[in-house]
Protein backbone atom coordinates (compact mmCIF):
# COMPACT_ATOMS: atom_id res chain seq x y z
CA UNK A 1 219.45 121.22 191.83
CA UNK A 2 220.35 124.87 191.13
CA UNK A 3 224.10 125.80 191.62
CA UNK A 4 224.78 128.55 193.76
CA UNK A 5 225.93 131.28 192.91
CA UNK A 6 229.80 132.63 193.58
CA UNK A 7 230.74 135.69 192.55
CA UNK A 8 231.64 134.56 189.13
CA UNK A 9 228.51 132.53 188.50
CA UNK A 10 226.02 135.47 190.11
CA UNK A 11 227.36 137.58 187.26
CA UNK A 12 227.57 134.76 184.69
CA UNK A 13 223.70 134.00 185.82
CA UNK A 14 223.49 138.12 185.60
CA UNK A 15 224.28 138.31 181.87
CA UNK A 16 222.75 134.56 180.84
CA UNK A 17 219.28 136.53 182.17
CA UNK A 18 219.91 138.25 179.41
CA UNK A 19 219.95 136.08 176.42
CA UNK A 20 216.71 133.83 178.30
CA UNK A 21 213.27 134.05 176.84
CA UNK A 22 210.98 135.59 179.52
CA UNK A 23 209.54 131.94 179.61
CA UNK A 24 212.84 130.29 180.11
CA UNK A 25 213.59 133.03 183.00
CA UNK A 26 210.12 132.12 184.97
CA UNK A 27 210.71 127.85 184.29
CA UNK A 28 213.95 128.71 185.87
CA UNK A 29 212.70 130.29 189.32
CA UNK A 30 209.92 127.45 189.09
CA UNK A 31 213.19 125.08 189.09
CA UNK A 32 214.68 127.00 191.91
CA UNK A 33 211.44 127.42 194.35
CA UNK A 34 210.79 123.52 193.81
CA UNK A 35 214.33 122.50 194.90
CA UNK A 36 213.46 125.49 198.12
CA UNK A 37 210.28 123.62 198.38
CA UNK A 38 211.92 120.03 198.82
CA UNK A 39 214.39 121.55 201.45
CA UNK A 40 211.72 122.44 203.47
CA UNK A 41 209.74 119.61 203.49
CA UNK A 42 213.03 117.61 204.59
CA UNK A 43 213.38 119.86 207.08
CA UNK A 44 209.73 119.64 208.38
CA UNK A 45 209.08 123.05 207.39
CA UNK A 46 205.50 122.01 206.57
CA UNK A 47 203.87 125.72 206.17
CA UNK A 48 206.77 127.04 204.27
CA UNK A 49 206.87 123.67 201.71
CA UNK A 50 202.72 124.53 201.45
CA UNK A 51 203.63 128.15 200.27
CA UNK A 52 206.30 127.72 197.63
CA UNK A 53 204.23 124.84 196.43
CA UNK A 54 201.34 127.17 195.61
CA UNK A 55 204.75 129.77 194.48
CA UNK A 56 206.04 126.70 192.06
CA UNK A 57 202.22 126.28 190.31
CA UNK A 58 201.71 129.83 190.24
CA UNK A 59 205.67 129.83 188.69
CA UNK A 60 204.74 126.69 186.75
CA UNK A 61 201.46 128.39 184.90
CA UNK A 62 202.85 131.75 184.36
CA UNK A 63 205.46 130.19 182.49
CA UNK A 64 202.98 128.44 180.24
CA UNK A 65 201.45 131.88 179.56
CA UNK A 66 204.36 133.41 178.06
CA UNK A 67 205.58 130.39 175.68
């Protein structure tokens, strides 16, 4: 699971965007909209789980584009 961000990390995250490959930077919000995904499917959020799973593959391929 994704930390979240303080105010130290949101600027540590900030300058370690930096430094990431484009692909690392789009595997990362594929990381972050799967863990989203999993919290709403355990919350019963059935629509919303449906649309960041179709955000994670579309994450997921892009990803493999740029590598």
């Amino acid at each position: 699971m994704a930390p979240l961000p303080n105010s130290q990390g949101l600027k540590s995250k900030q300058d370690n965007a930096l430094v990431m490959s484009r692909g690392e930077q789009i595997e990362y919000i594929a990381d972050l909209i799967a863990e989203l995904k999993e919290m709403a499917r355990a919350n019963r959020l059935t629509t919303l789980a449906g649309i960041l799973e179709l955000a994670h593959a579309e994450a997921q391929l892009r990803a493999k584009d740029v590598i």
